[in-house]
Protein backbone atom coordinates (compact mmCIF):
# COMPACT_ATOMS: atom_id res chain seq x y z
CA UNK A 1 0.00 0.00 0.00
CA UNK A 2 1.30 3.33 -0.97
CA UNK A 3 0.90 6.60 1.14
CA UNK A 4 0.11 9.83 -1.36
CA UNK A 5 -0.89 13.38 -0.32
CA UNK A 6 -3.45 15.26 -2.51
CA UNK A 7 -4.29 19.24 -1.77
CA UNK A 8 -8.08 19.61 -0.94
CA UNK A 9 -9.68 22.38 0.18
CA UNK A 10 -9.74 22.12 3.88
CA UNK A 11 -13.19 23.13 4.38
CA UNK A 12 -14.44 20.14 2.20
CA UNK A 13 -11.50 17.90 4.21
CA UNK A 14 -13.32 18.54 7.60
CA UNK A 15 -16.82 17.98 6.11
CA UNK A 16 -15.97 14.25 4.86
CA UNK A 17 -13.71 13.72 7.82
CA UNK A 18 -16.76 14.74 10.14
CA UNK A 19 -18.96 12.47 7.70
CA UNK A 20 -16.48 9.36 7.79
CA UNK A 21 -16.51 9.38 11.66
CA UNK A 22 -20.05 9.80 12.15
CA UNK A 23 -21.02 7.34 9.94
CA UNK A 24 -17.59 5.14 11.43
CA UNK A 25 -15.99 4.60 7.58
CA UNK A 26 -12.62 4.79 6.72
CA UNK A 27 -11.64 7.87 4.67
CA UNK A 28 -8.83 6.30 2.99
CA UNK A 29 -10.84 3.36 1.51
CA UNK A 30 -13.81 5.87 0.32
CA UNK A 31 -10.95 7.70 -1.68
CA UNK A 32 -9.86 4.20 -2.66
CA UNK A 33 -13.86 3.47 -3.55
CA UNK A 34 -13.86 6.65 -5.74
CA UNK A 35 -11.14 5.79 -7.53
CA UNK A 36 -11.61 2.20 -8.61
CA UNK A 37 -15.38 3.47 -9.69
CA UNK A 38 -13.53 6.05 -12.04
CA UNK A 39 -11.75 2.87 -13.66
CA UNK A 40 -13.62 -0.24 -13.33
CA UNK A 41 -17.23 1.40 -14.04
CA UNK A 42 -16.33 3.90 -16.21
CA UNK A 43 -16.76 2.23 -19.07
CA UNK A 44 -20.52 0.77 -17.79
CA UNK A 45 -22.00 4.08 -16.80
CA UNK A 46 -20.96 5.67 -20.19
CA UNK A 47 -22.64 3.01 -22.17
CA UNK A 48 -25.89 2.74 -20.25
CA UNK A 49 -26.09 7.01 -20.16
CA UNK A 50 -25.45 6.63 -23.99
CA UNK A 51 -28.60 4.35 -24.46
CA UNK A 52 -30.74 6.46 -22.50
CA UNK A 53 -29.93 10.21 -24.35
CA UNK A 54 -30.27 8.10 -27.49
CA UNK A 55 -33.73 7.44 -26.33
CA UNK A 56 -34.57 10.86 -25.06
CA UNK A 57 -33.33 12.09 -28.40
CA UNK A 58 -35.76 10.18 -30.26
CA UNK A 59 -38.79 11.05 -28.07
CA UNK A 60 -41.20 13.50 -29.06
CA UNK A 61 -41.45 17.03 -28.46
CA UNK A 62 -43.23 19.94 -28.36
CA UNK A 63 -41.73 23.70 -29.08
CA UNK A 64 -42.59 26.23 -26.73
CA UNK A 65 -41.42 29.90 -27.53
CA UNK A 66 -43.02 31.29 -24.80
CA UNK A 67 -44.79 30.54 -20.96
CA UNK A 68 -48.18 31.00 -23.00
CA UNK A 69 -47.31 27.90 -25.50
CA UNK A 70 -47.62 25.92 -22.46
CA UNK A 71 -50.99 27.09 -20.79
């Protein structure tokens, strides 16, 4: 295991420190967490979001140039 440092705002540093020992989590290994999900899931979550604007682009619509097009 490797130790790194990373700068991070300290204000957002005490907020997930605070958060990590309430809810009794290791910081660490939710920074590890993140970073696997960047890697391993990456791929998953951009293919699945890719099918569903596909979709959305193909679904109908309506055009609305003003508030009163929609009353």
């Amino acid at each position: 295991m490797a130790i790194k440092s990373f700068n991070v705002e300290e204000q957002v540093y005490r907020k997930f420190s605070e958060f990590c020992k309430a809810n009794g989590i290791s910081m660490s290994k939710q920074i590890e967490f993140f970073m696997r999900s960047q890697l391993e899931e990456k791929k998953r979550v951009r293919g699945e979001y890719l099918k569903k604007l596909d979709a959305i682009r193909k679904g109908k619509f309506i055009s609305v140039k003003n508030i009163n097009d929609l009353l």
